[in-house]
Protein backbone atom coordinates (compact mmCIF):
# COMPACT_ATOMS: atom_id res chain seq x y z
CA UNK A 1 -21.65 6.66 4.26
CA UNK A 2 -25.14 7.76 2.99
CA UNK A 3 -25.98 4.06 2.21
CA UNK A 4 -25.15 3.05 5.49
CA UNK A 5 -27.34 6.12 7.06
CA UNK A 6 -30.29 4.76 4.81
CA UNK A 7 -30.46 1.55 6.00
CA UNK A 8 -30.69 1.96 9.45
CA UNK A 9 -33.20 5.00 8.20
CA UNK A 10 -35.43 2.01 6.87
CA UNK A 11 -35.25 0.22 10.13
CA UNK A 12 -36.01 2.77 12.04
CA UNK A 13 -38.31 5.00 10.24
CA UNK A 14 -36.49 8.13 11.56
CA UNK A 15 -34.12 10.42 9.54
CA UNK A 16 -32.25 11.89 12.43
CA UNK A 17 -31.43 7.95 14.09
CA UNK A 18 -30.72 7.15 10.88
CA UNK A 19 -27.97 9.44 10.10
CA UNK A 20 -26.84 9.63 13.65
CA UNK A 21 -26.48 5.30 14.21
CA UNK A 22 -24.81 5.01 9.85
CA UNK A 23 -22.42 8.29 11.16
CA UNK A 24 -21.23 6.08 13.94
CA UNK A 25 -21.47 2.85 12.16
CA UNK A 26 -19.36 4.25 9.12
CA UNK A 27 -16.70 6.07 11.37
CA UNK A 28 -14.30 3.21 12.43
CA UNK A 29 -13.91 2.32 7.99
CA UNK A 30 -13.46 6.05 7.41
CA UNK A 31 -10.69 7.09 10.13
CA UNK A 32 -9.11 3.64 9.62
CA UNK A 33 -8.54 3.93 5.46
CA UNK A 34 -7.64 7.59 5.73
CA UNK A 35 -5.56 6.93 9.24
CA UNK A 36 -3.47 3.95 7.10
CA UNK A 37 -3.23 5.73 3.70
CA UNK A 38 -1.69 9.22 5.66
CA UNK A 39 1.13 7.21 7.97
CA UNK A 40 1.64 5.19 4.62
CA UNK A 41 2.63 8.43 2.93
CA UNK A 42 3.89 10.13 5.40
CA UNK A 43 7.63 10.03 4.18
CA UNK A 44 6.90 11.88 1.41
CA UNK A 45 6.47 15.31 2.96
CA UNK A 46 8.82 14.78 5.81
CA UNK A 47 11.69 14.14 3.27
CA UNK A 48 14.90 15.94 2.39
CA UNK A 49 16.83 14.12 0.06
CA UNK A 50 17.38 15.21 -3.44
CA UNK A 51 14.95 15.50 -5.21
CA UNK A 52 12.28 16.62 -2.91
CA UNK A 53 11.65 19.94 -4.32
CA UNK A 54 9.11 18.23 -7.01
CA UNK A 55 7.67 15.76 -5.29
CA UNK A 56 6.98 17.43 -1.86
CA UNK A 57 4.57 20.06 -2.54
CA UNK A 58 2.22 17.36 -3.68
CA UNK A 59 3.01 15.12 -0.91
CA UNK A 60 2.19 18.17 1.17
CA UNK A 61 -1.29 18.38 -0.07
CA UNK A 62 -2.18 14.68 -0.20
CA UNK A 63 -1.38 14.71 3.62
CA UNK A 64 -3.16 17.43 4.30
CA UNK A 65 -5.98 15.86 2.42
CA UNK A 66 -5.81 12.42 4.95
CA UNK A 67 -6.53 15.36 7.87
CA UNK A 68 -9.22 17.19 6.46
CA UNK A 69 -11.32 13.91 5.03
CA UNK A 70 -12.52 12.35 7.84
CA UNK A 71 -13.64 15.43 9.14
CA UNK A 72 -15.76 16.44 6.63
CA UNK A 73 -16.77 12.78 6.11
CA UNK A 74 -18.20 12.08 9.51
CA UNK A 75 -19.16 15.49 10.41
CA UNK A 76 -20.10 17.73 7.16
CA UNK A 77 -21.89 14.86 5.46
CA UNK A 78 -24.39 13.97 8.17
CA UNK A 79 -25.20 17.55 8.24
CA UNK A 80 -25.61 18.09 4.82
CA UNK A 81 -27.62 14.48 4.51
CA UNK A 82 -29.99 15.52 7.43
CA UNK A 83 -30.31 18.99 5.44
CA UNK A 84 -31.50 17.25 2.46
CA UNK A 85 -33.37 14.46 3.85
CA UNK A 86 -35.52 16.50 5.85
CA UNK A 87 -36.50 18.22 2.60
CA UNK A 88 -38.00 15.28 1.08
């Protein structure tokens, strides 16, 4: 994410296009790995066969983990990055 937001930074010579173009440019990889990898598991909390008492709590949190990524991927980062760009 941040090495696609500093190369459009160095072809545009602007901080704020830069994060704002690599945000969009890295969203479609982002939502699509963490989109395939929490269907993929999906089973795993739904489940009820024996056995589940172990493994579900886990599954539970790895799910929840597929949400909560992109979100602070394509929307925390970029404000953190233009935070600490703007510093330099």
């Amino acid at each position: 994410m941040l090495s696609g937001t500093r190369r459009v930074e160095a072809k545009t010579d602007s901080v704020e296009k830069g994060i704002e173009l690599g945000a969009l440019a890295e969203m479609r990889p982002v939502v699509m790995a963490c989109a395939a990898a929490g269907l993929g598991l999906l089973p795993g909390p739904l489940s009820t066969g024996i056995g589940v008492q172990v493994q579900q709590p886990l599954a539970r949190v790895i799910e929840g983990g597929m949400i909560t990524s992109p979100l602070a991927i394509l929307f925390l980062l970029p404000l953190l990055a233009s935070f600490l760009l703007q510093a330099k």
